[in-house]
Protein backbone atom coordinates (compact mmCIF):
# COMPACT_ATOMS: atom_id res chain seq x y z
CA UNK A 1 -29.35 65.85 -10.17
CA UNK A 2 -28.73 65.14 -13.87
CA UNK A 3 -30.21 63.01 -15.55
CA UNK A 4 -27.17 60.13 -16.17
CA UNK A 5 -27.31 59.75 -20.72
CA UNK A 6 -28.13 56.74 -21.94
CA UNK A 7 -25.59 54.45 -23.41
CA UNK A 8 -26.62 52.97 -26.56
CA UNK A 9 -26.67 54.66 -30.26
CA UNK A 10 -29.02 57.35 -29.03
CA UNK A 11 -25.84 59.16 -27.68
CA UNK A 12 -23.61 60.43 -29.88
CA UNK A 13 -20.29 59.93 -28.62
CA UNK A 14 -21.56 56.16 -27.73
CA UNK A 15 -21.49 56.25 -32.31
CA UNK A 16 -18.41 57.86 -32.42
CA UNK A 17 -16.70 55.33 -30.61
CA UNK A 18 -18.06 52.76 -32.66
CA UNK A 19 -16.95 54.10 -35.68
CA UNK A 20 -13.77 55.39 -33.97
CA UNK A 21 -13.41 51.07 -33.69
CA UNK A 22 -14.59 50.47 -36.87
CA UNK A 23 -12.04 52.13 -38.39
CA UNK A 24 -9.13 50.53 -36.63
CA UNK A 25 -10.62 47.09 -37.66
CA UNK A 26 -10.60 48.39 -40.93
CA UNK A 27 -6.88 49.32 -40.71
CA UNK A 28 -5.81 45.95 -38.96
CA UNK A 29 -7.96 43.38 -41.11
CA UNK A 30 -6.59 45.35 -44.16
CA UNK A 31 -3.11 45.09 -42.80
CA UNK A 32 -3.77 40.67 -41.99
CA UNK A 33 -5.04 40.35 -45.68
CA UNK A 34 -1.92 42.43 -47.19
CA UNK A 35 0.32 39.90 -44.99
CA UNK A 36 -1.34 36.45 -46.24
CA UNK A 37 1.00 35.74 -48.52
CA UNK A 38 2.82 32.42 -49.72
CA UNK A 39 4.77 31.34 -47.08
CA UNK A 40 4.10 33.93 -44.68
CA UNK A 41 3.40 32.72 -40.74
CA UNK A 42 0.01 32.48 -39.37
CA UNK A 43 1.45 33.41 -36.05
CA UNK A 44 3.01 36.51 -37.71
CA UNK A 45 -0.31 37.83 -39.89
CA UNK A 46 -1.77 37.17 -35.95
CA UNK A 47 0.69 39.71 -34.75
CA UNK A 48 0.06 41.94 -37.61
CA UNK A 49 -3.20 42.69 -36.98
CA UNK A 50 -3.16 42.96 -33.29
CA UNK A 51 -0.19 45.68 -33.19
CA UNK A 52 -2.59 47.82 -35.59
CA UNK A 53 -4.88 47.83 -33.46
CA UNK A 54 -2.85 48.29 -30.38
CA UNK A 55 -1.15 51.21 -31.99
CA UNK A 56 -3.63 52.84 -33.79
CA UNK A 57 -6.07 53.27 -30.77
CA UNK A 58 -3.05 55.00 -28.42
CA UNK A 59 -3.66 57.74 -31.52
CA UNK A 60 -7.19 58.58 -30.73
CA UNK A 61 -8.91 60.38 -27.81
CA UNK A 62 -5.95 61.10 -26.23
CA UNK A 63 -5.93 62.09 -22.46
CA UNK A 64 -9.25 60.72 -22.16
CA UNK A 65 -9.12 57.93 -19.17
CA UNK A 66 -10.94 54.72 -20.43
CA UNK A 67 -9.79 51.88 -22.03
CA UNK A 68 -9.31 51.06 -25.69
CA UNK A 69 -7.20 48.41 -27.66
CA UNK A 70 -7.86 44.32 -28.65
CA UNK A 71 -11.53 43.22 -28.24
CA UNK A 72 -11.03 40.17 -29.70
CA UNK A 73 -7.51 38.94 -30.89
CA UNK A 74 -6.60 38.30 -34.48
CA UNK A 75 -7.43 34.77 -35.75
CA UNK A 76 -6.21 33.19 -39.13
CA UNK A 77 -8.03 30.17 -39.63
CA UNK A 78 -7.11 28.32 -43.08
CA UNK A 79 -9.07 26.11 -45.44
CA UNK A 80 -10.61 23.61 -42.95
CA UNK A 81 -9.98 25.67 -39.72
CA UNK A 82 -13.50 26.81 -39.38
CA UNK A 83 -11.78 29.56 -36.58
CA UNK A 84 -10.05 30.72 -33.51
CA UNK A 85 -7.02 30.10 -34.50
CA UNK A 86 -4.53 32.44 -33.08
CA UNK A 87 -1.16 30.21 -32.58
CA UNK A 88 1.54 30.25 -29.79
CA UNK A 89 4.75 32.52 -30.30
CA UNK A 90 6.38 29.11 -32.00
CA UNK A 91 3.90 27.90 -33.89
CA UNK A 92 5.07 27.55 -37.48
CA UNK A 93 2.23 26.46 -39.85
CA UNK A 94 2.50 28.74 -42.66
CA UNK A 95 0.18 30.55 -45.15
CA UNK A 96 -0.05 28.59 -48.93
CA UNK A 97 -0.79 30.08 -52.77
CA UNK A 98 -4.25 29.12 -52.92
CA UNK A 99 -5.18 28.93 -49.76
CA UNK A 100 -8.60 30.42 -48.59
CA UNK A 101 -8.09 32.30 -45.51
CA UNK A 102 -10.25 33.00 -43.11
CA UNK A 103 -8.84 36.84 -40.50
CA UNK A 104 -11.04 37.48 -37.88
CA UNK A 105 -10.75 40.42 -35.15
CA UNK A 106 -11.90 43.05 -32.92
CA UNK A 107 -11.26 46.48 -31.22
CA UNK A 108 -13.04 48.58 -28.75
CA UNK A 109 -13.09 52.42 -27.64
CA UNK A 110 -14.17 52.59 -24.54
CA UNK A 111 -15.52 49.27 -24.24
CA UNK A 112 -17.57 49.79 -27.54
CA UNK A 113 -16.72 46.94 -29.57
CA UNK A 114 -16.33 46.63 -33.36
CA UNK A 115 -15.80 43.30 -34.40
CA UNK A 116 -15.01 41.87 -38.13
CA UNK A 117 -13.68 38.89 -40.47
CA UNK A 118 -13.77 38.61 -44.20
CA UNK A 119 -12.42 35.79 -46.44
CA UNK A 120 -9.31 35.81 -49.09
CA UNK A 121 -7.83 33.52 -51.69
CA UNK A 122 -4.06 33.80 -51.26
CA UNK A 123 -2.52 34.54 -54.82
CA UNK A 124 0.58 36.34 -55.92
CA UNK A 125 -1.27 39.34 -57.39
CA UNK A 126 -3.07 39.63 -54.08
CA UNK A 127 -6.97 40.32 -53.50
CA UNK A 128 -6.88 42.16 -57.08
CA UNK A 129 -6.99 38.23 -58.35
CA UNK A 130 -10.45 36.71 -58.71
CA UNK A 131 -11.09 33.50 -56.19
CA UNK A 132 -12.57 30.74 -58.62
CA UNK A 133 -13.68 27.09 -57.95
CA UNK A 134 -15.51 25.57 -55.36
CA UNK A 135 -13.39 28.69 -53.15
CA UNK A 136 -15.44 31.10 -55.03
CA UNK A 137 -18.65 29.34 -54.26
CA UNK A 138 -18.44 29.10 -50.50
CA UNK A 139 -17.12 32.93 -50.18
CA UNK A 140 -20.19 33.56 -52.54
CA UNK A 141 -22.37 31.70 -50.51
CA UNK A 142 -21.03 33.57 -47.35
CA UNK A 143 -21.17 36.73 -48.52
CA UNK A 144 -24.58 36.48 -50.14
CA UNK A 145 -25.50 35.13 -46.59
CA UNK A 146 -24.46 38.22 -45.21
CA UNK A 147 -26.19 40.76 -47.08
CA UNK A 148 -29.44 38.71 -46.21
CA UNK A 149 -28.81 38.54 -42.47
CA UNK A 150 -28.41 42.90 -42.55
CA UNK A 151 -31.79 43.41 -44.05
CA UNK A 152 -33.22 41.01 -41.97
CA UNK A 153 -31.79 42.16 -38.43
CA UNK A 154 -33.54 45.50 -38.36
CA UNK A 155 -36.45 46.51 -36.04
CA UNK A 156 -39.77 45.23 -36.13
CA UNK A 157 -38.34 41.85 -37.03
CA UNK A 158 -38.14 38.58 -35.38
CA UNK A 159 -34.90 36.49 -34.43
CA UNK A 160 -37.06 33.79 -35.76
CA UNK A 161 -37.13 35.09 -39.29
CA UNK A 162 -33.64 35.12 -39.93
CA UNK A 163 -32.32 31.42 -39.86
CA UNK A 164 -34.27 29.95 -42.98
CA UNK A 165 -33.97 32.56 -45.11
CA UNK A 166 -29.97 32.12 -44.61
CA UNK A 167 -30.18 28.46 -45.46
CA UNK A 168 -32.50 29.53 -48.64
CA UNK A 169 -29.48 31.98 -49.50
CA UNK A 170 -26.29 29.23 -49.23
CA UNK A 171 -28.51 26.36 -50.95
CA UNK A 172 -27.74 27.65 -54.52
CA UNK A 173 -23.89 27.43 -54.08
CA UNK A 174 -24.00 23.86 -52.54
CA UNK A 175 -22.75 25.35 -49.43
CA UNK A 176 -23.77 24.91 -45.84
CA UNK A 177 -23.77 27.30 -43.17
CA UNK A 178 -21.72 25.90 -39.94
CA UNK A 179 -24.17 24.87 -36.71
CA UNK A 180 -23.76 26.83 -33.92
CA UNK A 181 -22.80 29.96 -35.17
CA UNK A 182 -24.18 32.67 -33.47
CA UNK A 183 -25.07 36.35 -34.35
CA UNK A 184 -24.51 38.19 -31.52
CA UNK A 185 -25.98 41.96 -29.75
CA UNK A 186 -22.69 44.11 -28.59
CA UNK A 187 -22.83 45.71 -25.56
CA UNK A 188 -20.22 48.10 -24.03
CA UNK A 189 -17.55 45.67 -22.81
CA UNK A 190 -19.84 42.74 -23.67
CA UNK A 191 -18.90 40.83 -27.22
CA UNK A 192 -21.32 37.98 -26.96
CA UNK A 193 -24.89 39.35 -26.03
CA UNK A 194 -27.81 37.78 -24.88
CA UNK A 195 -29.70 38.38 -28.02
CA UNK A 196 -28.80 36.07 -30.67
CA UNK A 197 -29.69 34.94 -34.21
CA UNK A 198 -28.72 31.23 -34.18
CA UNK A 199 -27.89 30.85 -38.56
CA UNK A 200 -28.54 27.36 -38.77
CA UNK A 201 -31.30 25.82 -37.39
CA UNK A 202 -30.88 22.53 -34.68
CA UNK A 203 -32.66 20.50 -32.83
CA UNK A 204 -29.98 20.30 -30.26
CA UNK A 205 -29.70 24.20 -29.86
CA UNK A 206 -32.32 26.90 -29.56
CA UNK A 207 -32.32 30.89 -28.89
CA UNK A 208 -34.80 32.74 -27.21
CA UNK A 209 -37.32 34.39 -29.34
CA UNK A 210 -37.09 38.18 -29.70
CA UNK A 211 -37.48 41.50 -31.74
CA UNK A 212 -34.46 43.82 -33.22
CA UNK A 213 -34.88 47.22 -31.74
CA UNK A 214 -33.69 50.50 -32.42
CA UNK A 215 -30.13 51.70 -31.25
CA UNK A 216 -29.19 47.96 -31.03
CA UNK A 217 -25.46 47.24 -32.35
CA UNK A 218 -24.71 43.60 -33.86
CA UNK A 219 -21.86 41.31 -34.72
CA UNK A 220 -23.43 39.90 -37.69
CA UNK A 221 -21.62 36.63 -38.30
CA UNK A 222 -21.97 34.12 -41.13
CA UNK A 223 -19.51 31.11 -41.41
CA UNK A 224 -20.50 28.87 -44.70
CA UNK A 225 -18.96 25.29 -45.46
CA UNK A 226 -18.55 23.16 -48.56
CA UNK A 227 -19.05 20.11 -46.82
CA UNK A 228 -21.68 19.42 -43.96
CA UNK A 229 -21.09 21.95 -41.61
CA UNK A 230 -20.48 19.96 -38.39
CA UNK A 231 -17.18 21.26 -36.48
CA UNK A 232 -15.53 19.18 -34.65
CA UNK A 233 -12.38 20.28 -31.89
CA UNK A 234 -9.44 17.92 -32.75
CA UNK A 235 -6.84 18.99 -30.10
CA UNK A 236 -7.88 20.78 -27.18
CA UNK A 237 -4.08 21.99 -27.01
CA UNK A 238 -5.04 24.00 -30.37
CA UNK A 239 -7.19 26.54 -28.09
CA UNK A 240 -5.19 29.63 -27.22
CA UNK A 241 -8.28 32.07 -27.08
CA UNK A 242 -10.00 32.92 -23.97
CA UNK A 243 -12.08 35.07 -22.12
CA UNK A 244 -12.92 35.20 -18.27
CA UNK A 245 -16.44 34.04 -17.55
CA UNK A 246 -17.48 36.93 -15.24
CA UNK A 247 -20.51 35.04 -14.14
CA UNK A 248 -18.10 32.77 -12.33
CA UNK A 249 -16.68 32.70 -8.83
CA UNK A 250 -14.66 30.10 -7.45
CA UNK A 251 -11.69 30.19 -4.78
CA UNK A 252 -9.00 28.19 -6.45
CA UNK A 253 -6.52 26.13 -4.81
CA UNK A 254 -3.43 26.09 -6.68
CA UNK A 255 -1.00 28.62 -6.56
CA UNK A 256 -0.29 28.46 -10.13
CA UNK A 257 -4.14 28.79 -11.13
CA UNK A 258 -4.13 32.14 -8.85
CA UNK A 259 -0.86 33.57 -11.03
CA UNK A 260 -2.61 32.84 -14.39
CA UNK A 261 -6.17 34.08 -13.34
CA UNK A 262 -4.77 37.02 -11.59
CA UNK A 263 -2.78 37.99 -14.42
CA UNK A 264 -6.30 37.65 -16.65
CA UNK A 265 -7.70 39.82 -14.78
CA UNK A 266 -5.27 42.75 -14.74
CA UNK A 267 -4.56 42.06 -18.46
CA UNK A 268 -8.04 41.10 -19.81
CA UNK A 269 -10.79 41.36 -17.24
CA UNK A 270 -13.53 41.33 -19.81
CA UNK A 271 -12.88 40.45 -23.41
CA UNK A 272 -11.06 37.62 -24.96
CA UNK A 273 -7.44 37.21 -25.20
CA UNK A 274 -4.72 35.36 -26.61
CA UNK A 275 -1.90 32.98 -24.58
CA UNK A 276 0.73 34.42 -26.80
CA UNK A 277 -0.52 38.20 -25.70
CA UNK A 278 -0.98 37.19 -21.76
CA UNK A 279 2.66 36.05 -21.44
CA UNK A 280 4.11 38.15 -23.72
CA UNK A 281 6.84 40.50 -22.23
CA UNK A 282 9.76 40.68 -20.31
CA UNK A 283 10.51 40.32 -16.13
CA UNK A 284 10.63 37.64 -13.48
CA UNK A 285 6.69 37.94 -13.42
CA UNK A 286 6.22 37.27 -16.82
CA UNK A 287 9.15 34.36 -16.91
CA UNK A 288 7.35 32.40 -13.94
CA UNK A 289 3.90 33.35 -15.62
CA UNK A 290 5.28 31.09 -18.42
CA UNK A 291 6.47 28.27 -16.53
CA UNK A 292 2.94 27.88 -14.72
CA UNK A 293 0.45 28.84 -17.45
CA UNK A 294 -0.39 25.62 -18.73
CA UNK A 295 -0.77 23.94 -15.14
CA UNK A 296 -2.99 27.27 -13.93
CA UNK A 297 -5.08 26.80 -16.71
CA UNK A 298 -6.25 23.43 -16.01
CA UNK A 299 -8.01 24.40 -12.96
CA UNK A 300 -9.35 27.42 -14.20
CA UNK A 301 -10.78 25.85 -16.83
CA UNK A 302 -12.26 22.88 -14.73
CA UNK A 303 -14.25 25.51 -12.02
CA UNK A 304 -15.57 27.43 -15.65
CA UNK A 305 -13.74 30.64 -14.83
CA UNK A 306 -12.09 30.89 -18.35
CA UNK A 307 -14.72 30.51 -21.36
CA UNK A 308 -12.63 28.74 -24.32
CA UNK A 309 -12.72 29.34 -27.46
CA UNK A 310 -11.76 26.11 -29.13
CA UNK A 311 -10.16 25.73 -32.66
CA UNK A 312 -13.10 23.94 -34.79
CA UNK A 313 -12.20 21.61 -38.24
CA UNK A 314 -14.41 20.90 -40.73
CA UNK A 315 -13.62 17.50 -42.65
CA UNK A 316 -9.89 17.97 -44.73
CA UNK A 317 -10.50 18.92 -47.99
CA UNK A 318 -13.19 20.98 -47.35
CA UNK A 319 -13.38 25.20 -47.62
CA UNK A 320 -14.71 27.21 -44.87
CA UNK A 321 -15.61 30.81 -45.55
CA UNK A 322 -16.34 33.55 -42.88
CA UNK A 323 -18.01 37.07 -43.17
CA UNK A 324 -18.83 39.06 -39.95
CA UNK A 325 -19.48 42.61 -39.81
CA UNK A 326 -20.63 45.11 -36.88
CA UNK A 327 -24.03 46.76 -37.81
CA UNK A 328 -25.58 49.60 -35.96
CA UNK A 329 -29.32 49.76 -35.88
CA UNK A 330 -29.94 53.49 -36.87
CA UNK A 331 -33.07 55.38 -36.77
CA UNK A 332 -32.39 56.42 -40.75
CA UNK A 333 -31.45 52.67 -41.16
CA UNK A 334 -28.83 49.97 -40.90
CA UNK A 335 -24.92 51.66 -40.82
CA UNK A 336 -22.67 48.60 -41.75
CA UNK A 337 -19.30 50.62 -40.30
CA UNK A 338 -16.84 47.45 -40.68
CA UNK A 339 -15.32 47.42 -44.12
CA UNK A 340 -12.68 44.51 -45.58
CA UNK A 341 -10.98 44.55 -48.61
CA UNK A 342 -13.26 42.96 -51.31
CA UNK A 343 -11.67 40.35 -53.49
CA UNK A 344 -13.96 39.48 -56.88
CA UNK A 345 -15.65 36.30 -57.02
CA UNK A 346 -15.91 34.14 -60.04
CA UNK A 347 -18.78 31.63 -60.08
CA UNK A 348 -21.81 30.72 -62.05
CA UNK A 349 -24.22 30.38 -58.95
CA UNK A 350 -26.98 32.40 -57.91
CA UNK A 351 -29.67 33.08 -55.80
CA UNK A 352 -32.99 32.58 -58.26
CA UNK A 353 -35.32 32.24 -55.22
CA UNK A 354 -38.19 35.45 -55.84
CA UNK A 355 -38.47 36.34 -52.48
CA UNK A 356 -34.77 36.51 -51.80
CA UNK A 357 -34.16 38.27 -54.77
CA UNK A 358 -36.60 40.74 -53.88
CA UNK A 359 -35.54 41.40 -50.19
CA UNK A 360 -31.45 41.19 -51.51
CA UNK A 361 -32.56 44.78 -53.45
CA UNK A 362 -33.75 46.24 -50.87
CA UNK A 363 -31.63 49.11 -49.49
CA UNK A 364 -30.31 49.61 -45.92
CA UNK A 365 -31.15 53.34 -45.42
CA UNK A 366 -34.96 54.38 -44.84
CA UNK A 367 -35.85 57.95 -46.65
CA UNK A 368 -37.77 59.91 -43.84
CA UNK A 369 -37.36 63.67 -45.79
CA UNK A 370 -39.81 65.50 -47.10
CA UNK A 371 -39.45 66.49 -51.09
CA UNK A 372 -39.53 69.80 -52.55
CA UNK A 373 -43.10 70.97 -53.05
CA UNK A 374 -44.15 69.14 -50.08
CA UNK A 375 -44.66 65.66 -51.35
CA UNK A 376 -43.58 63.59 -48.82
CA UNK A 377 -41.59 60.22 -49.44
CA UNK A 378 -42.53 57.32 -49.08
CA UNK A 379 -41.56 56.54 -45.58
CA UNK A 380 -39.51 53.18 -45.46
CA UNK A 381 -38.23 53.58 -49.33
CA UNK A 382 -35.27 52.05 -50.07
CA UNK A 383 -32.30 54.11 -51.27
């Protein structure tokens, strides 16, 4: 009998998918930060970057029978919103010059999940005009952050070294980084694995201690603040964003409970969803769907079968910035294959701490080859 491949990065077309992913995410965020204009719909830019992604993956691996399409639905938080929002069909906030928007989303191949969010300043010339002011210092802050958190996450280190050296690396920007934001592993069909970086330290919430290992794939993710970093969910009505909490069994009671969560799991058995996208359509199933969703949900939610993901504020007034990219522990290195459109940032802070300095020029790729003459190199050199 042979011997069944193992499904991680040691298998090729396990990396092709993810890049396969990668590049849709690419295509769709690109597509959400070219919509965030003045007076453009949040609810629209939403749409926007879903129906890339739902388009763009019917294009690839054709006649190939496994799933692909929307691993996590598009969110445009703004400002304040620290994230998840993704509004209902009728929603009508809108998008503001100056605004700092925050477009977060996610597609899979086959399960294989590439997840990303970047940050923009909305301005009439578009992400060709430099974000300035305290904007510039939190996406800064975020994306300096970020570039910590990939040279940290690679094997032979520790979850434990990670979270201080992130607080170190927002400090100089008189930033915070949000509690309980979570770095996840990514699993095939599994977004939020159980190894996790927690970026800001807490009493109140601890992670398991453990080591980064080879062929591991993660969903780094740093959210910054300008003020103190504490979230708090205003309306619960706000959430729309959802996944089914596998974990969970329970026989429910209602009629309209078994519609919705029998719909969820036709639709979106595994990875999160949207309201808007679960009763989106035409049909008497998908009219009555309507009428009963918000009464199904209430029970669903009560026995834990749905895991929310809530909409989060950070004090009005206040900027939020979010980076998250999907990194894939490779023997030559770390492969950052998410890529966002990179607005310039104009600010007078920087990081002046040695050791940060030091580890921030570093490079991501190890040189392992051999040099003409046969010197070797230095295994481990950055390139």
């Amino acid at each position: 009998m042979a011997e069944e491949q193992e499904l991680d990065l040691s298998n090729s077309d396990v990396v092709t998918k993810y890049k396969a992913a990668a590049e849709i995410c690419n295509k769709a965020i690109s597509a959400a930060v070219e919509a965030s204009k003045d007076g453009a719909k949040v609810v629209d830019v939403c749409r926007i970057g879903d129906d890339v992604i739902t388009k763009e993956v019917q294009n690839i691996f054709k006649g190939k029978k496994f799933e692909k399409g929307i691993a996590f639905p598009t969110c445009v938080s703004v400002n304040s919103v620290v994230g998840h929002f993704s509004p209902a069909t009728d929603d009508t906030t809108t998008i503001k010059d100056g605004d700092l928007v925050k477009i977060d989303l996610g597609c899979h191949i086959d399960g294989w999940i590439a997840t990303q969010a970047t940050t923009i300043q909305v301005a009439a010339g578009g992400v060709a005009t430099p974000i300035t002011g305290r904007a510039a210092d939190v996406v800064a802050a975020a994306r300096t952050a970020f570039d910590v958190a990939i040279r940290l996450i690679k094997p032979g280190k520790k979850v434990s070294e990670v979270s201080d050296k992130l607080v170190k690396a927002v400090e100089p920007f008189g930033c915070q980084l949000v509690e309980g934001v979570l770095t996840h592993d990514l699993k095939q069909y599994v977004i939020d694995g159980n190894k996790v970086v927690l970026n800001r330290p807490s009493p109140d919430q601890k992670v398991e201690e453990a080591e980064f290992e080879p062929n591991e794939v993660y969903a780094i993710d740093i959210v910054v603040s300008t003020g103190e970093g504490k979230p708090k969910v205003l309306d619960d009505k706000e959430t729309t964003v959802y996944k089914r909490a596998l974990d969970v069994e329970y026989k429910l009671k209602m009629k309209a409970s078994r519609l919705v969560l029998g719909a969820i799991s036709k639709k979106f058995p595994m990875l999160p969803f949207t309201l808007r996208a679960l009763s989106e359509g035409e049909g008497e199933d998908v009219s009555e769907l309507k009428k009963q969703l918000r009464l199904g949900l209430v029970e669903c939610l009560t026995h834990g079968l749905l895991h929310p993901y809530p909409v989060l504020h950070e004090k009005g007034g206040e900027l939020v910035a979010q980076i998250k990219g999907t990194v894939l522990l490779m023997p030559n290195g770390s492969d950052k294959i998410t890529v966002a459109p990179q607005q310039p940032v104009e600010t007078e802070k920087k990081v002046e701490d040695a050791e940060l300095l030091k580890l921030l020029n570093t490079g991501l790729k190890t040189n392992k080859k051999k040099k003409k003459g046969g010197a070797a190199a230095a295994e481990g050199e950055a390139q």
